[in-house]
N, C-alpha and C. Protein backbone atom coordinates (compact mmCIF):
# COMPACT_ATOMS: atom_id res chain seq x y z
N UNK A 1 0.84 -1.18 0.00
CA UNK A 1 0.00 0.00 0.00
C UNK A 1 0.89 1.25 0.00
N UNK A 2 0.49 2.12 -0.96
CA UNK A 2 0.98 3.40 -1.08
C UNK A 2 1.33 4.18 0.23
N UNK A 3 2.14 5.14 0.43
CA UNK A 3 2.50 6.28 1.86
C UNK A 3 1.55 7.23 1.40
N UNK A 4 0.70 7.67 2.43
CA UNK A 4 -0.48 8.63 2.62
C UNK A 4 0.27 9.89 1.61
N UNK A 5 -0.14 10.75 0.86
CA UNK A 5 0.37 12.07 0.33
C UNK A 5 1.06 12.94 1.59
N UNK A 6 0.41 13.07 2.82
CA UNK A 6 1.11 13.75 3.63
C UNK A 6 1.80 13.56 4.61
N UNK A 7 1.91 11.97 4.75
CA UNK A 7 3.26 10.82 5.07
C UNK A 7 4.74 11.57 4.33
N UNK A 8 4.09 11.21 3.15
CA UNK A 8 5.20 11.55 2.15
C UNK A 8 6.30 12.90 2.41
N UNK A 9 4.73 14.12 1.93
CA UNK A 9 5.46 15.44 2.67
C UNK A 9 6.05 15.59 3.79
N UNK A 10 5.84 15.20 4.92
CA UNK A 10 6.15 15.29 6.76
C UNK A 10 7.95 14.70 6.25
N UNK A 11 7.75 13.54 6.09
CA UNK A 11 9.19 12.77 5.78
C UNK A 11 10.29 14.15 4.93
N UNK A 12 9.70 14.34 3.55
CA UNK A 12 10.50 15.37 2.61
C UNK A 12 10.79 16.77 3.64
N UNK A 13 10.01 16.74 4.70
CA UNK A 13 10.02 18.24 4.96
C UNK A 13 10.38 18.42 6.66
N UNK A 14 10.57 16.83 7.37
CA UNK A 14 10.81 16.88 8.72
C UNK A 14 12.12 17.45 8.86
N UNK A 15 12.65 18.17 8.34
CA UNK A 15 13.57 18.57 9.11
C UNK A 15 13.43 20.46 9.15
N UNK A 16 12.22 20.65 8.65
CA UNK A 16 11.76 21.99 9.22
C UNK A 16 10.85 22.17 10.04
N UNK A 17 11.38 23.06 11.14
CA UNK A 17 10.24 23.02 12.07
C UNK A 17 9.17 23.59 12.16
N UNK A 18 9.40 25.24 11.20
CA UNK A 18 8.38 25.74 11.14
C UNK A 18 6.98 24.57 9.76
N UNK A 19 7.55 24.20 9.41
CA UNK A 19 6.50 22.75 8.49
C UNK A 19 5.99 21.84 9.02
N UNK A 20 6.95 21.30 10.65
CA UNK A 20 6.29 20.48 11.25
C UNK A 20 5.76 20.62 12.50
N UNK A 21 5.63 22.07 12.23
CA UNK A 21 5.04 22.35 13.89
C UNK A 21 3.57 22.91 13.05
N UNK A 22 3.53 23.24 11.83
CA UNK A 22 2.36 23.50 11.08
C UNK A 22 1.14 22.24 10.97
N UNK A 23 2.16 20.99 10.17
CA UNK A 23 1.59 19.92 10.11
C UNK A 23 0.98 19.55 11.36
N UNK A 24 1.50 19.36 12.09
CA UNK A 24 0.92 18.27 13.39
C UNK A 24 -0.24 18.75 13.97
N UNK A 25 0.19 20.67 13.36
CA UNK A 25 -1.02 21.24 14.25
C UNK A 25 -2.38 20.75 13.98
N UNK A 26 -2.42 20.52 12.35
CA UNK A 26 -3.42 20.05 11.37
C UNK A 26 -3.86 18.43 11.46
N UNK A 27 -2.77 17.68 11.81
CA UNK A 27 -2.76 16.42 12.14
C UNK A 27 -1.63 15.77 12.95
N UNK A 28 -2.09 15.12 14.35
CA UNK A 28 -1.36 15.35 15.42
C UNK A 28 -0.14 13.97 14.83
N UNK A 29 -0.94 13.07 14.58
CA UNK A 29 -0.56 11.51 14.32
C UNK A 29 1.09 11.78 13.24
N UNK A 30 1.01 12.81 12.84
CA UNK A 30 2.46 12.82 11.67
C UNK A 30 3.46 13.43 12.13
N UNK A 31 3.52 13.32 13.73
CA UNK A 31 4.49 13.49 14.63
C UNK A 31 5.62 12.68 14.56
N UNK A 32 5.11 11.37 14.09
CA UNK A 32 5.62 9.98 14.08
C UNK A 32 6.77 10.10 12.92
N UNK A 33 6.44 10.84 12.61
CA UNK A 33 7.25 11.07 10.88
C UNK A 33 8.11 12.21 10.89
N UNK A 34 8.31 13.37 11.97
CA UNK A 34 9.17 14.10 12.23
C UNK A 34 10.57 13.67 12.39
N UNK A 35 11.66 14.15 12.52
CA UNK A 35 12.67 14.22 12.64
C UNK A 35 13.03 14.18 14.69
N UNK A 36 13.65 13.14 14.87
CA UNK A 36 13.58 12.82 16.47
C UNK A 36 14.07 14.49 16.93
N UNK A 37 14.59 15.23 16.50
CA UNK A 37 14.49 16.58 17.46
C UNK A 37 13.12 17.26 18.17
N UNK A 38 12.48 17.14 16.99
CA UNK A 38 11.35 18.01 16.88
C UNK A 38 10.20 16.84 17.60
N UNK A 39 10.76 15.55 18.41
CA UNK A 39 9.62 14.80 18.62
C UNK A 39 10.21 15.20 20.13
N UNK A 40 11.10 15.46 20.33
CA UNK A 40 11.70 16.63 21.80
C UNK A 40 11.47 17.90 21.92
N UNK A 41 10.94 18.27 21.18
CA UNK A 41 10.39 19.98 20.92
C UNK A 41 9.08 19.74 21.52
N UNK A 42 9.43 20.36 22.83
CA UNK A 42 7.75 20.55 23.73
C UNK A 42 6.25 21.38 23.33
N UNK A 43 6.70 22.27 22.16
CA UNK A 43 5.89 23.20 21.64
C UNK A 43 5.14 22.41 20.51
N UNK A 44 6.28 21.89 19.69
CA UNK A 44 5.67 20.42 18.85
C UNK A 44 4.83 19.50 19.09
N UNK A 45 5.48 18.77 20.08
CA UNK A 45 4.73 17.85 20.75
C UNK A 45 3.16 18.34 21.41
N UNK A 46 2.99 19.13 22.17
CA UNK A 46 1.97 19.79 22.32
C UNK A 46 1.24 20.44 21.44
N UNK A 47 1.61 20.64 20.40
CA UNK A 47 0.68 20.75 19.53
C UNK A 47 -0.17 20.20 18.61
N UNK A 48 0.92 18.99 18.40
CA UNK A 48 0.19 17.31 18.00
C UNK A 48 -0.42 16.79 19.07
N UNK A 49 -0.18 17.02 20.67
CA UNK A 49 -1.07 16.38 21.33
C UNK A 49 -2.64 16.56 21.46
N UNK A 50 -2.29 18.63 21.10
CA UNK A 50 -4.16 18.93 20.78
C UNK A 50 -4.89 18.96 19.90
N UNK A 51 -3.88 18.43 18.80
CA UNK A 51 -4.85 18.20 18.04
C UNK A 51 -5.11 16.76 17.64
N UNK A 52 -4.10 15.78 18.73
CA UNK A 52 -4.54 14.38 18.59
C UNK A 52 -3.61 13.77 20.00
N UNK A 53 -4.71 13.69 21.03
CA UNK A 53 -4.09 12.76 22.18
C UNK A 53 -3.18 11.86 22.01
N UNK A 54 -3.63 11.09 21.09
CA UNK A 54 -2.48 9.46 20.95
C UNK A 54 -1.13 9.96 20.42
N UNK A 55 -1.19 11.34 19.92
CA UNK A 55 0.17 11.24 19.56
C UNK A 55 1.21 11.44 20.58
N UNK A 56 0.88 11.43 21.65
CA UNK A 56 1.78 11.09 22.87
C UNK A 56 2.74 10.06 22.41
N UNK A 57 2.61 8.92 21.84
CA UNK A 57 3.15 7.53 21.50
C UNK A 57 4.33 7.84 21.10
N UNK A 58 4.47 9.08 20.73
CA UNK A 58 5.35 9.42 19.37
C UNK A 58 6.48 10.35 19.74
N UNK A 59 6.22 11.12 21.28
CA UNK A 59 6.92 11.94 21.48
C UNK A 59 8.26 11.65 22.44
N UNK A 60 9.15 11.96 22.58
CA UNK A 60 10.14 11.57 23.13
C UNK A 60 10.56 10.98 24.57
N UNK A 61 11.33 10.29 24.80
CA UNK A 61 11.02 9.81 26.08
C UNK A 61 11.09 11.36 27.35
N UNK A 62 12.16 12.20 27.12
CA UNK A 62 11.80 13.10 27.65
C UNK A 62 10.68 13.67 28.15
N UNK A 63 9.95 13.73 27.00
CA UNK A 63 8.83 14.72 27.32
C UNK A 63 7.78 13.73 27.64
N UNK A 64 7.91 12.07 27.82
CA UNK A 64 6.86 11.65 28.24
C UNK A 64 7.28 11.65 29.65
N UNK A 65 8.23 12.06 30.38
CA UNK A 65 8.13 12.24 31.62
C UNK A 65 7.95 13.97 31.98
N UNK A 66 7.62 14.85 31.22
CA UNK A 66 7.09 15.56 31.55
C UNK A 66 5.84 15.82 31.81
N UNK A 67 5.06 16.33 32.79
CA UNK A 67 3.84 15.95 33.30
C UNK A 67 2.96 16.92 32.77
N UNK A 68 3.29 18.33 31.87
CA UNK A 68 2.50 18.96 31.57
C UNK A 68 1.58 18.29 30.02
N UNK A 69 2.82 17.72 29.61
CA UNK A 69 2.98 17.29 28.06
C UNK A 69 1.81 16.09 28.12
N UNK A 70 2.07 14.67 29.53
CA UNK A 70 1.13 13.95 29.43
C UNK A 70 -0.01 14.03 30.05
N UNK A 71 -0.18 15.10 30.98
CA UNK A 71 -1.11 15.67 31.01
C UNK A 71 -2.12 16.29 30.08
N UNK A 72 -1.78 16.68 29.24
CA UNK A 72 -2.68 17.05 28.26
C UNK A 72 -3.17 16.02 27.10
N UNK A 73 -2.75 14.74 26.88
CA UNK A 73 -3.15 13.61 26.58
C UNK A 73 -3.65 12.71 27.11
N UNK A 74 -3.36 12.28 28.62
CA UNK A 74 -4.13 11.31 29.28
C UNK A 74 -5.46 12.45 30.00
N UNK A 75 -5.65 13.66 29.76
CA UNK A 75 -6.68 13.93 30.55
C UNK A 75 -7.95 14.27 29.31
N UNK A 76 -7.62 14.12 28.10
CA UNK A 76 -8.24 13.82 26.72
C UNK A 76 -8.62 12.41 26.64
N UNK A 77 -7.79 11.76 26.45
CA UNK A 77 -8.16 9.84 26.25
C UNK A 77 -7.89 8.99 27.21
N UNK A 78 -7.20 9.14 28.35
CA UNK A 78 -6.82 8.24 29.03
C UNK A 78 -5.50 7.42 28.92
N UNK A 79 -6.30 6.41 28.04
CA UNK A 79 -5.14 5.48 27.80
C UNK A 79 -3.97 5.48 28.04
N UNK A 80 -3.37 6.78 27.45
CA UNK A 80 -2.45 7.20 26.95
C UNK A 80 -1.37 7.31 27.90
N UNK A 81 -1.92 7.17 28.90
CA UNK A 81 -1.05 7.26 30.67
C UNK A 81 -0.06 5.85 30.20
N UNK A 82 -0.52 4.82 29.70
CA UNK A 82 0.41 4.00 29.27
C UNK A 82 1.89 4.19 28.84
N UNK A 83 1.96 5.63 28.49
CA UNK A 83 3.21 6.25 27.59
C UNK A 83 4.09 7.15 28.97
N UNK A 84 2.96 7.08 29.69
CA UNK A 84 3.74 8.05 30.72
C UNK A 84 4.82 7.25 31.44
N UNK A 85 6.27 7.79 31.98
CA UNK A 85 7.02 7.26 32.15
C UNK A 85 7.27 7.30 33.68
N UNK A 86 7.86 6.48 34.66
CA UNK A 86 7.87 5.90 36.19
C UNK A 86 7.78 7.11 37.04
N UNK A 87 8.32 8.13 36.44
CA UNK A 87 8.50 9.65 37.18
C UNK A 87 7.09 10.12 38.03
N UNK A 88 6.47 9.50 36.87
CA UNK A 88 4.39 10.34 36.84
C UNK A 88 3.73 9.37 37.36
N UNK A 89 4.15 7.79 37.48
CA UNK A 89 3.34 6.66 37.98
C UNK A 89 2.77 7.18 38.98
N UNK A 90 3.27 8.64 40.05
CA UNK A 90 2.53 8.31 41.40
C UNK A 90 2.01 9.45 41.53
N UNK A 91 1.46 10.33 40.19
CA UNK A 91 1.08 11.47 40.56
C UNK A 91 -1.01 11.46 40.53
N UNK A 92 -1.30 11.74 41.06
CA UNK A 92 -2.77 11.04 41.85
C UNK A 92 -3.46 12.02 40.92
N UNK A 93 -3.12 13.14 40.65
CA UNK A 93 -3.59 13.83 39.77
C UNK A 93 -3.91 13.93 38.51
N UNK A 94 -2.74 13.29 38.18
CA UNK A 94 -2.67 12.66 36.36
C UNK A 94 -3.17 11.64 36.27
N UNK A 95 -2.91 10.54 37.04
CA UNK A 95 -3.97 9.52 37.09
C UNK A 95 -5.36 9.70 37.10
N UNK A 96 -5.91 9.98 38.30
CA UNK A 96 -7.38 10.64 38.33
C UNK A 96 -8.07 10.84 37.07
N UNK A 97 -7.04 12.11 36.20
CA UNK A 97 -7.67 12.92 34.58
C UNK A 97 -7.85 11.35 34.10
N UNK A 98 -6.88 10.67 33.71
CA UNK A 98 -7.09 9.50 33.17
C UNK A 98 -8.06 8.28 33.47
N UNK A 99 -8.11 8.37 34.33
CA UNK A 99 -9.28 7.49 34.83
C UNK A 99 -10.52 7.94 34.74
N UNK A 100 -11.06 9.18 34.45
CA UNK A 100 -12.05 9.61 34.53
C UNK A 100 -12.51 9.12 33.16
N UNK A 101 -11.41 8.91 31.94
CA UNK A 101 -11.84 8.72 30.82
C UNK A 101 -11.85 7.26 30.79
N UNK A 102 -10.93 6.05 31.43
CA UNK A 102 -10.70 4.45 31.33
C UNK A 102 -10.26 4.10 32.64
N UNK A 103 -10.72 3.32 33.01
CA UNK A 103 -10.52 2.90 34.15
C UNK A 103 -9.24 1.59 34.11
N UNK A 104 -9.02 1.26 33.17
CA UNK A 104 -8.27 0.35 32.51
C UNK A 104 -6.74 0.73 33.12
N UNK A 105 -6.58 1.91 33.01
CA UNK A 105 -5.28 2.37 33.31
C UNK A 105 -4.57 2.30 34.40
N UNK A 106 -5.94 1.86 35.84
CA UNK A 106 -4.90 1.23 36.92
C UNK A 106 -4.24 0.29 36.54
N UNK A 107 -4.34 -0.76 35.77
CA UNK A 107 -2.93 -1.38 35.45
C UNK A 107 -1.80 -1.18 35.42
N UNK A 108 -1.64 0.29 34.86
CA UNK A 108 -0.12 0.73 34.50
C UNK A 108 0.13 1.78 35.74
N UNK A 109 -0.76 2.11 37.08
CA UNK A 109 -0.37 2.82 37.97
C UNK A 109 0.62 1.67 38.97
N UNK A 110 1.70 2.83 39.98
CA UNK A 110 2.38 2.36 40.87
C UNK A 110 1.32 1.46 41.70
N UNK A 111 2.37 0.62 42.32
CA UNK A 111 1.72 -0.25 44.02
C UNK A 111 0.80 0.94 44.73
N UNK A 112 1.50 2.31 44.66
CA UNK A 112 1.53 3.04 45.86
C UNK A 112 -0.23 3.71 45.73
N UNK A 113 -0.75 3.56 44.05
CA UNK A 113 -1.47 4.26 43.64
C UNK A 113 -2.71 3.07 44.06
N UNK A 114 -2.51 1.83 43.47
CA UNK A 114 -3.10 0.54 43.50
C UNK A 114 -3.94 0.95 45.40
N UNK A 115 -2.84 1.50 45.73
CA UNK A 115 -3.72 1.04 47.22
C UNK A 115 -4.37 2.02 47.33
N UNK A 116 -4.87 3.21 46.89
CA UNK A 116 -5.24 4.48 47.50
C UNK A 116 -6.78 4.44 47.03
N UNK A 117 -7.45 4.45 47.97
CA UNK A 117 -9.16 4.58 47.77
C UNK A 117 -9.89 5.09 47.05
N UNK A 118 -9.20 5.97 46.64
CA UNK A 118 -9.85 6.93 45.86
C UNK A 118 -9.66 6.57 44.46
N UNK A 119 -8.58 6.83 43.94
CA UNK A 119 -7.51 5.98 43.03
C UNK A 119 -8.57 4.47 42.25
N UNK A 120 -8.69 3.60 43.31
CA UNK A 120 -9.65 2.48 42.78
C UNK A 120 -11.13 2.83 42.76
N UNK A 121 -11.64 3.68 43.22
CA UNK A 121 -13.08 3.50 43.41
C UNK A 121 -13.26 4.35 41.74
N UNK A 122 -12.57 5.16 41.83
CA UNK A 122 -12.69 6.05 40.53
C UNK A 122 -12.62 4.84 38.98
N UNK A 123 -11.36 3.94 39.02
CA UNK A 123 -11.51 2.84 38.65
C UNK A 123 -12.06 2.24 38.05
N UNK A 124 -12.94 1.48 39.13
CA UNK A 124 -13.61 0.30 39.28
C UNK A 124 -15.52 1.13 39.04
N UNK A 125 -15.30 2.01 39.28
CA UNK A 125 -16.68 2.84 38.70
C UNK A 125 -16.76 3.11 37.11
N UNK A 126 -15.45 3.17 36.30
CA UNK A 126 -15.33 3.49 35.08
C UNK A 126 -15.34 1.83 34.41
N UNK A 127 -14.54 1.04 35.27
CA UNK A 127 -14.28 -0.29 34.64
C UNK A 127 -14.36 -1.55 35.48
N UNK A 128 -15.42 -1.68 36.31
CA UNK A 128 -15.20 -2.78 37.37
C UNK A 128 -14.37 -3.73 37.70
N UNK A 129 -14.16 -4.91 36.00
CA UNK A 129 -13.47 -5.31 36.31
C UNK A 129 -11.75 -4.94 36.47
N UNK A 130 -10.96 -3.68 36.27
CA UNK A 130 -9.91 -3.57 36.89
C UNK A 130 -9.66 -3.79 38.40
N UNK A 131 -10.33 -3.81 39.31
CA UNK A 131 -10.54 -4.52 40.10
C UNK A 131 -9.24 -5.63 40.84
N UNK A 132 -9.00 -5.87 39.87
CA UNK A 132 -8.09 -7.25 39.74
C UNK A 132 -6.32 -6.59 39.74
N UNK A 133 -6.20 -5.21 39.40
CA UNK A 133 -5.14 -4.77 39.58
C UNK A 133 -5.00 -3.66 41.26
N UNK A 134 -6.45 -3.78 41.76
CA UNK A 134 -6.41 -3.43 43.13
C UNK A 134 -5.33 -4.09 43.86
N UNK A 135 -5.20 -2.90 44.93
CA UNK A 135 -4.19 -3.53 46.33
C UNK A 135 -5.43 -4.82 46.79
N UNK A 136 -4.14 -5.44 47.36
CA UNK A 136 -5.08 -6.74 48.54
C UNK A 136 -5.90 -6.11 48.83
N UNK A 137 -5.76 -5.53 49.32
CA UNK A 137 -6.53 -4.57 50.89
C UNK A 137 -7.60 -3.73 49.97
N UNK A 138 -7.47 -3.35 48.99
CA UNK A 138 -8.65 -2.84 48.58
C UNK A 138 -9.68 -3.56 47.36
N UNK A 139 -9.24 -4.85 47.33
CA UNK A 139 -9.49 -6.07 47.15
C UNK A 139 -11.02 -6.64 48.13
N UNK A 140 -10.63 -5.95 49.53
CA UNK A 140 -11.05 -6.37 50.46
C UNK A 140 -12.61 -5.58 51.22
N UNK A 141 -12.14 -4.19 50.20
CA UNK A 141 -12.98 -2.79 50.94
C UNK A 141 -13.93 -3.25 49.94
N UNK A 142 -15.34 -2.68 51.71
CA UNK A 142 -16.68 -3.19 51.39
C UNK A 142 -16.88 -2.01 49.52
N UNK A 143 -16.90 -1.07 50.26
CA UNK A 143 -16.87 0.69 49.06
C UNK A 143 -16.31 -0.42 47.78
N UNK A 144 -15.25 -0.51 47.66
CA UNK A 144 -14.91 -0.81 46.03
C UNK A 144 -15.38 -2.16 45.61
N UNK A 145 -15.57 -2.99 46.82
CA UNK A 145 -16.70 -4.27 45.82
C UNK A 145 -17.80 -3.97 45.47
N UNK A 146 -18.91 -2.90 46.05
CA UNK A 146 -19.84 -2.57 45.90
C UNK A 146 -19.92 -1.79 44.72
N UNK A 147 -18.89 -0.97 44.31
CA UNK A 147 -19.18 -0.23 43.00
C UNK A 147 -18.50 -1.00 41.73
N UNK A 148 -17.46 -2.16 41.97
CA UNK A 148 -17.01 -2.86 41.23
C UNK A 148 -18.23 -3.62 40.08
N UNK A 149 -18.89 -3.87 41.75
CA UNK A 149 -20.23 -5.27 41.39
C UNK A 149 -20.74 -4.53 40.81
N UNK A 150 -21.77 -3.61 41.28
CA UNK A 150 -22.69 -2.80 40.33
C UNK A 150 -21.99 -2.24 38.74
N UNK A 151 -20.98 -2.03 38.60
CA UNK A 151 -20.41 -1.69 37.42
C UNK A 151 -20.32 -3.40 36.36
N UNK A 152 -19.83 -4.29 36.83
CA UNK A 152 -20.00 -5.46 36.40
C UNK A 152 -19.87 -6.97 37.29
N UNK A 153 -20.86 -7.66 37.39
CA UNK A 153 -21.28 -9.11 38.37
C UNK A 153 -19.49 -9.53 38.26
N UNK A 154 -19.00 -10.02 37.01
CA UNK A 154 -18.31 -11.22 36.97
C UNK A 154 -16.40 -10.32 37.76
N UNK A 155 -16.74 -9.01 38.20
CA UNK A 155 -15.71 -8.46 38.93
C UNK A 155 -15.39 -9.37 40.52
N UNK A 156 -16.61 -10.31 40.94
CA UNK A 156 -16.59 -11.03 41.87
C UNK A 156 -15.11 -11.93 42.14
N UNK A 157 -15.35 -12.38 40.88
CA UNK A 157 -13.92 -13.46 41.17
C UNK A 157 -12.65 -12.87 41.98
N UNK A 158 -12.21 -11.50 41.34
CA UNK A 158 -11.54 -10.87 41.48
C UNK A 158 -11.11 -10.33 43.12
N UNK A 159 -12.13 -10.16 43.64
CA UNK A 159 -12.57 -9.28 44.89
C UNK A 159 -11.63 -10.66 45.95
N UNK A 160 -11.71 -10.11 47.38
CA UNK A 160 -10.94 -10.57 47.90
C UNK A 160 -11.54 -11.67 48.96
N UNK A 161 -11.32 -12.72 49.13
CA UNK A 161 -11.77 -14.06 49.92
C UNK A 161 -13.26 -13.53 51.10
N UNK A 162 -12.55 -12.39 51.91
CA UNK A 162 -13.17 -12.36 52.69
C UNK A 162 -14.69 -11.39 52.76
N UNK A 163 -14.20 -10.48 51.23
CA UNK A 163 -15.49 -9.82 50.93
C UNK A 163 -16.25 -10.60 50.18
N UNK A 164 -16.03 -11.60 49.51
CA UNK A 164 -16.83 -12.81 49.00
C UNK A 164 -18.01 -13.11 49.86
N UNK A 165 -17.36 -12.82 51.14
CA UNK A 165 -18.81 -13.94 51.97
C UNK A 165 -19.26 -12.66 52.50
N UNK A 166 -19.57 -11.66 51.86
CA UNK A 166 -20.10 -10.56 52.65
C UNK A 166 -21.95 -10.70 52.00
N UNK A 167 -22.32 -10.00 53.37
CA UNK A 167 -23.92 -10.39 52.23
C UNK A 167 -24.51 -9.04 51.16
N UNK A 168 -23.62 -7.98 51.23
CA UNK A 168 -24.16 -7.27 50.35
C UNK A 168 -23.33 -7.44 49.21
N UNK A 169 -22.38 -8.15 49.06
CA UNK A 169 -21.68 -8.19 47.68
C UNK A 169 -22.24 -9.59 47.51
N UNK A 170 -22.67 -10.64 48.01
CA UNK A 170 -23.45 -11.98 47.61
C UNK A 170 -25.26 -11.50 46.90
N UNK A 171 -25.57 -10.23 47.47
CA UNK A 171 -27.19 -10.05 47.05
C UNK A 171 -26.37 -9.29 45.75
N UNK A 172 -25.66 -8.76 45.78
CA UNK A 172 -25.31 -7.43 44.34
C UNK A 172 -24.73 -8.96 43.21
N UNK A 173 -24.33 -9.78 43.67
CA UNK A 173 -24.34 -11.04 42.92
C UNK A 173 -25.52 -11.50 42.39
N UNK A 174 -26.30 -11.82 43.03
CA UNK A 174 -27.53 -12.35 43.06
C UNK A 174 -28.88 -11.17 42.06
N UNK A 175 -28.58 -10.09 42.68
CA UNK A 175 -29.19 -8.93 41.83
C UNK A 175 -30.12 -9.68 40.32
């Protein structure tokens, strides 16, 4: 299959910035096709990020540990916290933005985040079953089986031995 027409251009022309700080603005995704300086150029990068979250993927490892940069992508799509690098794992804030959009993304948070109440309930309200990347202990809390369950039944397995035999997470079973 042919290179998109403006694949083509980005490549012929990545090594100007004023061209590729134009492009990306227009389409974030042809970040990917810049010249690795300009995927370290924070003004760049941010400008492909608003006009396309995912292009986080694309931007340098630098600037994915900068928190303003993935901030403005994971609090658009979420996901994208995936790209964020160990620096940001424990910032409750950036997480949060992200979770509000996927709950999926406690996966890729620290231990430290895994345990924090807030942190999972936000979660497990967006995606029940993440659940399963909960701390023990909040594995265990009545609060996050209850909004787990109601978000989805088969989050049960997941939940922790002793909230199993509880009777309001056995009736939210039963429901």
């Amino acid at each position: 299959m042919p290179k998109p027409q403006d694949v083509i251009e980005m490549e012929a022309n990545s090594n100007r910035r004023d061209y590729v700080l134009e492009q990306v603005s227009k389409k974030g995704a042809l970040l990917e096709f810049a010249q690795d300086d300009f995927k370290n150029d924070k003004e760049i990068v941010l400008q492909a990020i608003k006009n396309n979250p995912e292009a986080l993927e694309f931007a340098s490892d630098l600037l994915k540990k900068d928190r303003e940069v993935v901030f403005e992508s994971v609090s658009q799509v979420g996901w994208t916290y995936c790209y964020a690098k160990e620096n940001l794992r424990n910032d409750k804030e950036l997480l949060m933005a992200g979770l509000k959009n996927t709950g999926q993304i406690l996966y890729f948070a620290s231990p430290e985040m895994r345990d924090d109440k807030e942190v999972v309930l936000e979660a497990v309200k967006n995606k029940g079953i993440i659940v399963k990347y909960a701390s023990t202990r909040l594995k265990n809390n009545l609060d996050v089986g209850l909004v787990a369950m109601s978000q989805n039944k088969k989050c049960y397995e997941f939940l922790g031995d002793d909230l199993k035999q509880n009777e309001q997470i056995l009736q939210k079973l039963n429901d």
